[in-house]
C-alpha atoms as a PDB file:
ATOM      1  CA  UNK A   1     -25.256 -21.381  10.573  1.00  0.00           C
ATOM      2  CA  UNK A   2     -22.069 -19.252  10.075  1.00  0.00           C
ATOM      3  CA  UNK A   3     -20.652 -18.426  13.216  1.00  0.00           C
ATOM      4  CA  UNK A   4     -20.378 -15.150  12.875  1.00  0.00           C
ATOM      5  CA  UNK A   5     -24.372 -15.229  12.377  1.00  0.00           C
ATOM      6  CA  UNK A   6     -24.570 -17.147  15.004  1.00  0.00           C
ATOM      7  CA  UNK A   7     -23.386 -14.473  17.193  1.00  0.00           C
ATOM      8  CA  UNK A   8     -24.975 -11.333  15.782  1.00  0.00           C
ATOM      9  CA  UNK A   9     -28.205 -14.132  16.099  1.00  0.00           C
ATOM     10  CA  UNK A  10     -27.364 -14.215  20.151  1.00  0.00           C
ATOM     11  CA  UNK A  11     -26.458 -10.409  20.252  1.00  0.00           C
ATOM     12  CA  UNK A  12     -29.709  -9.124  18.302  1.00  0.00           C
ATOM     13  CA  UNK A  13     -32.209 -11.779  20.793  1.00  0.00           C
ATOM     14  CA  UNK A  14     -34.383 -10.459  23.007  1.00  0.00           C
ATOM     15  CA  UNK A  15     -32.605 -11.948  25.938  1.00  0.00           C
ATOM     16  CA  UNK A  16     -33.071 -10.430  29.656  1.00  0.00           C
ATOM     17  CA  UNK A  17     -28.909 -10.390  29.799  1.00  0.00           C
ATOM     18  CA  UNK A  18     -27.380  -7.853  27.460  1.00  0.00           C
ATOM     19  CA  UNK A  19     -24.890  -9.132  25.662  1.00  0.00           C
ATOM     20  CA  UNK A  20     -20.938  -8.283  26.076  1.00  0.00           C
ATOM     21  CA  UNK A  21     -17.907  -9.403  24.074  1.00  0.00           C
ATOM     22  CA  UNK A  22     -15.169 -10.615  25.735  1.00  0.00           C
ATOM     23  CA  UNK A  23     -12.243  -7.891  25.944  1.00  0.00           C
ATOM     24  CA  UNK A  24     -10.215 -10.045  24.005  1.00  0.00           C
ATOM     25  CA  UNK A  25     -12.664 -10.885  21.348  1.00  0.00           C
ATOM     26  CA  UNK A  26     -10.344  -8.362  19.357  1.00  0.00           C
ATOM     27  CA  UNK A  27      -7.495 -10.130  19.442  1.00  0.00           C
ATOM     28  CA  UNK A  28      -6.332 -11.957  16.875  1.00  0.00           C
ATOM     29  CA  UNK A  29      -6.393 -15.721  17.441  1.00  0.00           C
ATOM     30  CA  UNK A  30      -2.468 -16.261  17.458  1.00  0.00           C
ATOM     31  CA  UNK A  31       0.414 -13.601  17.521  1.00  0.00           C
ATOM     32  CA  UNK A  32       4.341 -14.945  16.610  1.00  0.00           C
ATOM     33  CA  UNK A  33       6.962 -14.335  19.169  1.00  0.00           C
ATOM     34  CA  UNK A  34       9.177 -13.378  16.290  1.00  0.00           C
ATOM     35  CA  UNK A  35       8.804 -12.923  12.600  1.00  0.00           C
ATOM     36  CA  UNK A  36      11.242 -14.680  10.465  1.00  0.00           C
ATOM     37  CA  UNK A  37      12.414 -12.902   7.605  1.00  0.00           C
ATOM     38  CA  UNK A  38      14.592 -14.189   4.870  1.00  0.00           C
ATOM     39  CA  UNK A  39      17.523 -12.113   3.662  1.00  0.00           C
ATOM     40  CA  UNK A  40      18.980 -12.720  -0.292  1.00  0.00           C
ATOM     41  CA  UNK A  41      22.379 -13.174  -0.319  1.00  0.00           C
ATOM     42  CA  UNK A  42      23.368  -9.231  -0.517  1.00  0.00           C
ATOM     43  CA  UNK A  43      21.680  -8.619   2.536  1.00  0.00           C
ATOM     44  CA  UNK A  44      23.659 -11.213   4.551  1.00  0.00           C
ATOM     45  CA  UNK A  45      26.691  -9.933   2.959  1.00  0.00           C
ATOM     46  CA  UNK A  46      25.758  -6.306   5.123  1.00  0.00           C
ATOM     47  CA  UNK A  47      25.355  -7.898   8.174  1.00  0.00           C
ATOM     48  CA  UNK A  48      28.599 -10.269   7.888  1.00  0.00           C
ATOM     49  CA  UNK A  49      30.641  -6.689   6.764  1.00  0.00           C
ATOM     50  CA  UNK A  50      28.671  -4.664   9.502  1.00  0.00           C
ATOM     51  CA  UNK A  51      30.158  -6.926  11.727  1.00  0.00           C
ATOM     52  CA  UNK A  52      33.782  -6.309  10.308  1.00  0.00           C
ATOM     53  CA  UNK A  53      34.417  -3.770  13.437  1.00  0.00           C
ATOM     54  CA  UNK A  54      38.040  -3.485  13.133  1.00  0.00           C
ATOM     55  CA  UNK A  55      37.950  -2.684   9.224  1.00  0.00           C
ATOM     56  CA  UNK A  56      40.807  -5.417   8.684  1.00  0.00           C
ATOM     57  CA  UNK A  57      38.383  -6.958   5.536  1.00  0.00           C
ATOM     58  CA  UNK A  58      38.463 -10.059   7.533  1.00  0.00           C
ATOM     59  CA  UNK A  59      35.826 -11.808  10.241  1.00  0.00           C
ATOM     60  CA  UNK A  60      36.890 -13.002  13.028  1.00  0.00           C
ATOM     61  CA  UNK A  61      35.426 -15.447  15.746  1.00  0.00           C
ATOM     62  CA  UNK A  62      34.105 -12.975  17.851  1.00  0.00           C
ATOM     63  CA  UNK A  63      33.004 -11.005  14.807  1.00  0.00           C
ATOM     64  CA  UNK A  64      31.419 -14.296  13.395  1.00  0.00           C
ATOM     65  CA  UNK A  65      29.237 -15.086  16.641  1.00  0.00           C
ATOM     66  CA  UNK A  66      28.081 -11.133  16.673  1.00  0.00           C
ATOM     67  CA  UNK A  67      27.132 -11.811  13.188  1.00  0.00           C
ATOM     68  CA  UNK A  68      25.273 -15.442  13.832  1.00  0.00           C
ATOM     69  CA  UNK A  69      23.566 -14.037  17.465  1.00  0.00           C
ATOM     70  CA  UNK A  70      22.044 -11.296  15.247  1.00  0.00           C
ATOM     71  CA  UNK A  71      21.024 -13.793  12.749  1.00  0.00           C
ATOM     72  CA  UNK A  72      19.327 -15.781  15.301  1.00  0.00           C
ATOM     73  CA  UNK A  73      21.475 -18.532  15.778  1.00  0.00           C
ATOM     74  CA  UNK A  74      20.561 -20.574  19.194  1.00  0.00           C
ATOM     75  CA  UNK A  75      24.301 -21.819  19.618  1.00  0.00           C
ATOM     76  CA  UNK A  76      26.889 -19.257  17.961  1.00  0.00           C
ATOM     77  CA  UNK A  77      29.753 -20.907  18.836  1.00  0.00           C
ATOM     78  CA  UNK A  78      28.724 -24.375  17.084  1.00  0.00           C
ATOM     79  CA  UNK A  79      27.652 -22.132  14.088  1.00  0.00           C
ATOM     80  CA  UNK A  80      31.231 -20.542  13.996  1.00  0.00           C
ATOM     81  CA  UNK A  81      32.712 -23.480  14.229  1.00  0.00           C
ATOM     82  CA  UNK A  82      30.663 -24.914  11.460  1.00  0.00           C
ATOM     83  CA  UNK A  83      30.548 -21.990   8.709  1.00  0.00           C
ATOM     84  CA  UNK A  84      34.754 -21.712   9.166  1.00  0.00           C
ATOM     85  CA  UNK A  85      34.733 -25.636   8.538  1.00  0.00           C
ATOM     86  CA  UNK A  86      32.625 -25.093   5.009  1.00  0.00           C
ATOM     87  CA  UNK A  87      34.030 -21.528   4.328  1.00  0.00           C
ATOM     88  CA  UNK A  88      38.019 -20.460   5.208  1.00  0.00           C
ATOM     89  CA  UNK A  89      39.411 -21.798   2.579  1.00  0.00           C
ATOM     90  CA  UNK A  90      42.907 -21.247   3.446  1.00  0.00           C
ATOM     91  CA  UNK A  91      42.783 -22.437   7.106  1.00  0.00           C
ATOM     92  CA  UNK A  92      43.616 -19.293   8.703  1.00  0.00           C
ATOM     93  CA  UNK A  93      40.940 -18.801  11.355  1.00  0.00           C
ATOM     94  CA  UNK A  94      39.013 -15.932   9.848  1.00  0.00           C
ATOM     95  CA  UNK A  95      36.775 -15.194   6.729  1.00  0.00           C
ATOM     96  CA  UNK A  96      37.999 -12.739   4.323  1.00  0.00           C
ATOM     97  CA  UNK A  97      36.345 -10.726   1.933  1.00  0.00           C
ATOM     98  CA  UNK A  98      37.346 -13.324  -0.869  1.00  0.00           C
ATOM     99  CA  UNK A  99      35.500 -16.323   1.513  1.00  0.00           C
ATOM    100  CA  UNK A 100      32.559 -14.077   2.389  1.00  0.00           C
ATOM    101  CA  UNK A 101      30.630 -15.681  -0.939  1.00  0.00           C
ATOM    102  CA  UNK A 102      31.115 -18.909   0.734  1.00  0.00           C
ATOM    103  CA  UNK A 103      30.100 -18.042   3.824  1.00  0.00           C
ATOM    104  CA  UNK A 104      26.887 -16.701   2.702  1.00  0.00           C
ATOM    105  CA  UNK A 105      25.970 -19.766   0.570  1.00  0.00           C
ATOM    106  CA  UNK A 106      26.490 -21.901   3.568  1.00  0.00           C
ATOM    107  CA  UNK A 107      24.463 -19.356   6.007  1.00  0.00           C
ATOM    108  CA  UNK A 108      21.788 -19.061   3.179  1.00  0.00           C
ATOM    109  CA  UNK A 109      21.688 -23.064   2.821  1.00  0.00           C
ATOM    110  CA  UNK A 110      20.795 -23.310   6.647  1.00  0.00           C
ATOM    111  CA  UNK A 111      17.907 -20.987   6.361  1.00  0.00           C
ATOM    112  CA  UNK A 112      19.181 -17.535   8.412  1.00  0.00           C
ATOM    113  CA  UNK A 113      17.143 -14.402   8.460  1.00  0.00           C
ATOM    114  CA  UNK A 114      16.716 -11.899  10.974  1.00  0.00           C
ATOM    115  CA  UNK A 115      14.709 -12.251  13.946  1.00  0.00           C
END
């Protein structure tokens, strides 16, 4: 028997107890702490130039590990570290507008959203 028959089977006896759901018999069965939604590569191109605070077309550190704690990341500063390894191409501490592409491809390849 169905268990959803099974129940309207108990509810719908002639029992001496009436019968009660539970207060939580609502509720759905599990509930994320956090949805995970994946961005295209335009969309974390915004949030890498939102982040741009000074307007100088170039992201710093600190401007990087605003960017990555939005994006979720559970250790910034390794992610900074990591994305100006794969994307400053000319070794000058920051991420221009010319690098951004690379920086996306490498933040895309690692799976970032927003949380």
């Amino acid at each position: 028997m169905p268990l959803v028959t099974y129940f309207d089977h108990i509810a719908n006896s002639s029992s001496s107890k009436p019968f009660k759901l539970s207060p939580f018999a609502n509720m759905p069965l599990y509930v994320p702490k956090s949805i995970n939604l994946s961005l295209n590569e335009e969309q974390l191109k915004a949030v890498f130039r939102k982040h741009d605070v000074n307007g100088d077309g170039c992201l710093s550190k600190d401007e990087l590990m605003k960017a990555f704690r939005e994006l979720g990341s559970r250790n910034p500063s390794w992610r900074v570290r990591r994305s100006l390894h794969h994307a400053d191409g000319n070794g000058d501490g920051t991420i221009s507008l010319d690098e951004l592409d690379e920086l996306v491809k490498y933040v895309a390849k690692q799976g970032y959203g927003i949380n």
